[in-house]
Protein backbone atom coordinates (compact mmCIF):
# COMPACT_ATOMS: atom_id res chain seq x y z
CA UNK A 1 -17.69 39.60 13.87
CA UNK A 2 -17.60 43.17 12.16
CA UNK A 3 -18.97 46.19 14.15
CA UNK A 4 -22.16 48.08 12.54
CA UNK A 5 -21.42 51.39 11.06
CA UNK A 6 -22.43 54.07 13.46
CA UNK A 7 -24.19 57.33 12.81
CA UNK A 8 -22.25 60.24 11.88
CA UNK A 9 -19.73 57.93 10.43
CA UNK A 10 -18.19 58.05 7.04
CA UNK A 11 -17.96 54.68 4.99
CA UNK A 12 -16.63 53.62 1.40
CA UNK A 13 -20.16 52.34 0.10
CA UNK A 14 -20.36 50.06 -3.17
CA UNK A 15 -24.19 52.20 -4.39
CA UNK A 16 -24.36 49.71 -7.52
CA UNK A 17 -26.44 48.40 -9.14
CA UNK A 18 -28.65 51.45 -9.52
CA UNK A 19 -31.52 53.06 -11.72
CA UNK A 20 -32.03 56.19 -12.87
CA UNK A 21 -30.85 59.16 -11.47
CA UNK A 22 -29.43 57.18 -8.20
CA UNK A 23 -25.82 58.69 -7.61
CA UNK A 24 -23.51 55.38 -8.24
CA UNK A 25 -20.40 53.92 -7.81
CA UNK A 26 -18.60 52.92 -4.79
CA UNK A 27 -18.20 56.66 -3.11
CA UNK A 28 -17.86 58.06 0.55
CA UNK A 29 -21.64 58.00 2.62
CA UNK A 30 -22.45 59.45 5.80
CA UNK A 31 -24.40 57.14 7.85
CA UNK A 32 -27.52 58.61 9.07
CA UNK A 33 -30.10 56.16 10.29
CA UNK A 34 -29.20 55.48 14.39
CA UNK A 35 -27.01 53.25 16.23
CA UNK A 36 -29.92 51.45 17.89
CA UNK A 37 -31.31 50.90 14.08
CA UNK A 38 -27.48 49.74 12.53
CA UNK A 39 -26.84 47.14 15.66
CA UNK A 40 -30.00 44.83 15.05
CA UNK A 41 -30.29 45.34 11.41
CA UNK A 42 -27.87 44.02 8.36
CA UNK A 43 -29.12 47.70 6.64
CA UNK A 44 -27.92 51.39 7.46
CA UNK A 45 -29.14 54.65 6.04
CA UNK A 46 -27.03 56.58 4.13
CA UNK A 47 -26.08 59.96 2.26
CA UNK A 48 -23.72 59.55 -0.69
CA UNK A 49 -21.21 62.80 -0.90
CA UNK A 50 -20.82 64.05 -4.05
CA UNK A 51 -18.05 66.83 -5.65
CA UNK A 52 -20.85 67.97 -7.68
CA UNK A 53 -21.90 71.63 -6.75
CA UNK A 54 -25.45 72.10 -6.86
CA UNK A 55 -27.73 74.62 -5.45
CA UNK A 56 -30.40 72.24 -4.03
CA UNK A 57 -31.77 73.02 -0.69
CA UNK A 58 -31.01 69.20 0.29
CA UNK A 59 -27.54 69.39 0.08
CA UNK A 60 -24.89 69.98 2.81
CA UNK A 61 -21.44 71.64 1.80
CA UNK A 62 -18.11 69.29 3.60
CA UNK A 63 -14.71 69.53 3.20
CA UNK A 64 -13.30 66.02 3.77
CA UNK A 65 -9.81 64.53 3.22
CA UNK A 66 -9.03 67.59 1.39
CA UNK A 67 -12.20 67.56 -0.56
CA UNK A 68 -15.09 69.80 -0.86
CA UNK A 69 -18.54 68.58 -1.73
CA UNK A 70 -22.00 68.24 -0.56
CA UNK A 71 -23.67 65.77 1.54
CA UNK A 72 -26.69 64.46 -0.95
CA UNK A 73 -29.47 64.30 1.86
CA UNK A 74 -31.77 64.14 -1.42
CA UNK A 75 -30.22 60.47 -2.36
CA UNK A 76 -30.61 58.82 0.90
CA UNK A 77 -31.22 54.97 0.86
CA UNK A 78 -30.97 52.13 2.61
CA UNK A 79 -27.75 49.55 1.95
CA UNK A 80 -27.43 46.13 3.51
CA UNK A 81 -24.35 46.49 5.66
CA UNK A 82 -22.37 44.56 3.33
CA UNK A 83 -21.94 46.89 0.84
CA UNK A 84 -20.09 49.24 3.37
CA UNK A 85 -16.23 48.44 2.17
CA UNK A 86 -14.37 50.74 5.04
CA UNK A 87 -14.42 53.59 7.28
CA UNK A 88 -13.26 56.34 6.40
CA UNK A 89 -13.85 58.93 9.06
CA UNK A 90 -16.32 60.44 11.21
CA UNK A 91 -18.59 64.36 10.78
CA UNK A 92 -17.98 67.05 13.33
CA UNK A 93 -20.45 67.26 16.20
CA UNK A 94 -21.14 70.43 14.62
CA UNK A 95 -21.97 69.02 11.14
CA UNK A 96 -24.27 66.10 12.63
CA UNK A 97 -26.18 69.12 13.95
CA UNK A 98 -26.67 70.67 10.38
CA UNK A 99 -27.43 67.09 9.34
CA UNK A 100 -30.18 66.53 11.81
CA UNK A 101 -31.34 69.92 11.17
CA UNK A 102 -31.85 69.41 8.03
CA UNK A 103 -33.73 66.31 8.04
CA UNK A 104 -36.10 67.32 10.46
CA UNK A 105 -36.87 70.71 8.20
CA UNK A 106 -37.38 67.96 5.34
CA UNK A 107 -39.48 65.40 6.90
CA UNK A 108 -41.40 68.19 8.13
CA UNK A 109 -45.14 68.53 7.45
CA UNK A 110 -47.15 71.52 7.31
């Protein structure tokens, strides 16, 4: 039996098919919906990272395995476990702060 992604994690995630202006491809996601929602469930949360450099207020700069991009907090969906190939690492206590940070300030109503 496989062990559910945890949060905080970074997995290898195969994003098609997609529509639109969904990010695609199989690329590196952090996973952000909670342990004690990725045990029970076959589905996860995620944020697809992306090398693209764009000024959106949604987006979180990382350098990982040598890489610098942007977590897409803006493209967050929900993927059956499944599609999650491998792990490839885990954020920085201080990043999963920024993270959470982040989605509170954009959940956030007025």
């Amino acid at each position: 039996m496989r062990t559910a992604p945890r949060q905080d994690e970074i997995w290898l995630v195969k994003l098609d098919p997609t529509l639109g202006s969904e990010m695609r491809k199989t690329r590196p996601c952090l996973v952000i919906s909670p342990d004690e929602m990725n045990d029970p469930l076959r589905t996860m949360m995620v944020a697809p990272l992306t090398t693209a450099d764009r000024p959106y207020p949604t987006r979180i700069r990382i350098r990982f395995q040598g890489k610098t991009g942007q977590i897409a907090l803006d493209q967050i969906r929900s993927v059956d476990q499944s599609r999650a190939v491998k792990k490839l690492g885990r954020i920085t206590d201080t990043m999963a702060a920024s993270v959470s940070t982040l989605l509170v300030e954009m959940f956030r109503r007025n």
